[in-house]
Protein backbone atom coordinates (compact mmCIF):
# COMPACT_ATOMS: atom_id res chain seq x y z
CA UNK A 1 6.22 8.97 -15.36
CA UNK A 2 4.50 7.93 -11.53
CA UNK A 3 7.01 8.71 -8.53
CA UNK A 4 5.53 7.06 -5.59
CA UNK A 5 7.24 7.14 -2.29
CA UNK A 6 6.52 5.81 0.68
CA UNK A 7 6.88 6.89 4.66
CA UNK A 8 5.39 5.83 7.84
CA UNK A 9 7.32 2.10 8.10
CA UNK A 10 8.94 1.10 11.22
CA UNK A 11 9.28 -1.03 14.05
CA UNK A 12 6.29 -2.01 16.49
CA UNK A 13 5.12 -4.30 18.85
CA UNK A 14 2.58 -7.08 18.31
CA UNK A 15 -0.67 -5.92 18.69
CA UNK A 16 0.37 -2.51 17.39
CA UNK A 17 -0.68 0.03 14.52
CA UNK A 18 0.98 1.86 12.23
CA UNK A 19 -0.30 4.07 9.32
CA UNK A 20 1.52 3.54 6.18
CA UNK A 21 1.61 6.70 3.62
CA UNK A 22 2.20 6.99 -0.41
CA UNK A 23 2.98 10.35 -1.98
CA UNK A 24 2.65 10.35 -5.62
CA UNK A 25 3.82 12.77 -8.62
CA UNK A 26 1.06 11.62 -10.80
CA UNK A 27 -1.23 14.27 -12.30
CA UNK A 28 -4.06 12.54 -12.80
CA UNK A 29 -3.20 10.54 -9.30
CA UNK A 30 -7.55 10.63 -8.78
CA UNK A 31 -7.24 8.24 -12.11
CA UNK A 32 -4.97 5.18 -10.74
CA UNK A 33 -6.32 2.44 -9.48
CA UNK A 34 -3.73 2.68 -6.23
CA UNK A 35 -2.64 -0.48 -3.89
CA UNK A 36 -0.20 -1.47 -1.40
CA UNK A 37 1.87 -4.82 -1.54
CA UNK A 38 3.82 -6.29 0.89
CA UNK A 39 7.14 -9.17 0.32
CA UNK A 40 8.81 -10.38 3.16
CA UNK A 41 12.15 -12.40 3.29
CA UNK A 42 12.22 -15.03 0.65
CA UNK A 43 8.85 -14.90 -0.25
CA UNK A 44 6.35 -13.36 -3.30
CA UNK A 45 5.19 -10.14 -3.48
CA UNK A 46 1.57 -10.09 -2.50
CA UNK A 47 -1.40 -8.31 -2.72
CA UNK A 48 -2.87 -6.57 0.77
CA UNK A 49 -5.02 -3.95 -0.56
CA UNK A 50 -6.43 -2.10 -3.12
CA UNK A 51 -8.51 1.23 -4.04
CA UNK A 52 -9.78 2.00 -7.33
CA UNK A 53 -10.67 6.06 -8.80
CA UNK A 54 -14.13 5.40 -7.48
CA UNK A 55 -13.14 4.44 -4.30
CA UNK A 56 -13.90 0.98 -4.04
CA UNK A 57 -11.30 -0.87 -2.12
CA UNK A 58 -10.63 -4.57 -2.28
CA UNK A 59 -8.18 -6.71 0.47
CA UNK A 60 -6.18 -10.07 1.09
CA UNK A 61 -7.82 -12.65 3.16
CA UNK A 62 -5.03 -12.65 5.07
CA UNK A 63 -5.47 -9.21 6.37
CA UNK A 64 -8.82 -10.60 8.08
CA UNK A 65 -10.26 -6.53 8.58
CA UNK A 66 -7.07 -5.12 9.72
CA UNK A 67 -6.40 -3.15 7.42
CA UNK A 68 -7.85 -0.03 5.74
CA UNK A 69 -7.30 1.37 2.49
CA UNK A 70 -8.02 5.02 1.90
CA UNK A 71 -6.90 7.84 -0.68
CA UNK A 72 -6.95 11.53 -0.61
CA UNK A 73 -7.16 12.92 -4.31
CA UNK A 74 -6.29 16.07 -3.25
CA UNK A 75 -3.05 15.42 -1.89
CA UNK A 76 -2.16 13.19 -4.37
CA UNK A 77 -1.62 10.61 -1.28
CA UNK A 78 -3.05 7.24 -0.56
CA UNK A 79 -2.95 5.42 2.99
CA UNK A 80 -2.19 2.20 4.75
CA UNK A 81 -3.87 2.25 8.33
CA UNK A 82 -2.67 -1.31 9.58
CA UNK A 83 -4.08 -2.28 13.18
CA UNK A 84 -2.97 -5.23 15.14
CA UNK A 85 -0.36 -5.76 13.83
CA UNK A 86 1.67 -9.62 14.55
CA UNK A 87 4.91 -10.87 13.82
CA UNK A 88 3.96 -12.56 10.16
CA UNK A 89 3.26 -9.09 9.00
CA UNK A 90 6.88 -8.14 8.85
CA UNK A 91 7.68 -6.98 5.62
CA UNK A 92 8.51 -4.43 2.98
CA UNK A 93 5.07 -2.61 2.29
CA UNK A 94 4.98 -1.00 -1.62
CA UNK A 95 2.70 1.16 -3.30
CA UNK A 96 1.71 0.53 -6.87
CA UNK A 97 -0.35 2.69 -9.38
CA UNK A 98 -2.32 1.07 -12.30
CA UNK A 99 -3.25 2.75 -14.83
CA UNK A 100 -4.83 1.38 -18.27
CA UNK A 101 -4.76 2.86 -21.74
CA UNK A 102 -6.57 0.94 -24.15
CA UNK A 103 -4.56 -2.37 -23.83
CA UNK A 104 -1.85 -1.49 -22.44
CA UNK A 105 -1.24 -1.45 -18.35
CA UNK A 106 0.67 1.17 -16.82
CA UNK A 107 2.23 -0.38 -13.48
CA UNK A 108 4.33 1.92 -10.99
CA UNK A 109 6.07 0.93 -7.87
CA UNK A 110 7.53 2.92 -4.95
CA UNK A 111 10.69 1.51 -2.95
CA UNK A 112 8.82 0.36 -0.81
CA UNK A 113 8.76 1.05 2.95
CA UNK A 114 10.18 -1.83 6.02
CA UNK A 115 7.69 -2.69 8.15
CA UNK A 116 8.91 -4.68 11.55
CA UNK A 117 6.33 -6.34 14.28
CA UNK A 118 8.45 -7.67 17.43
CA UNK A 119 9.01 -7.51 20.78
């Protein structure tokens, strides 16, 4: 079983940053293809971004390079660094861990963490 939680949410002002954090329990947390989603009020859950073991990261179109995805294997944390931040990225940021055995995908969420751009 993944436990993923996540810190660093908040309220900012438009044209702000904030870096968004994920703590996992995972033991082989180096192995998990990590990512961060984001759902705002009545909407889907979508994708922002995403980091495989090897490090290569993926991202929305929507994020248009504001974003960065990064991990740190050692601390069994991955990262969220979210720059300019405008009022139509308010929402509830999750992490999610992948992880495939065989056939079968292994799919963990955290509770996710509010995130709030406004003046």
């Amino acid at each position: 079983q993944v436990q993923l939680v996540e810190s660093g949410g908040g309220l900012v002002q438009p044209g702000g940053s904030l870096r968004l954090s994920c703590a996992a329990s995972a033991r082989l947390f180096s192995s998990y293809t990590m990512g961060w989603y984001r759902q705002a009020p009545g909407k889907q859950r979508d994708l922002v971004a995403t980091i495989t073991s090897g490090g290569s990261t993926n991202y929305a179109d929507s994020m248009n390079g504001r974003v960065t995805i990064s991990r740190d294997n050692a601390k069994n944390t991955l990262y969220l660094q979210m720059n300019n931040l405008q009022p139509e990225d308010t929402a509830v940021y999750y992490c999610h861990a992948l992880s495939i055995a065989g056939s079968i995908r292994y799919n963990y969420w955290g509770q996710g963490t509010q995130v709030t751009v406004s003046s």
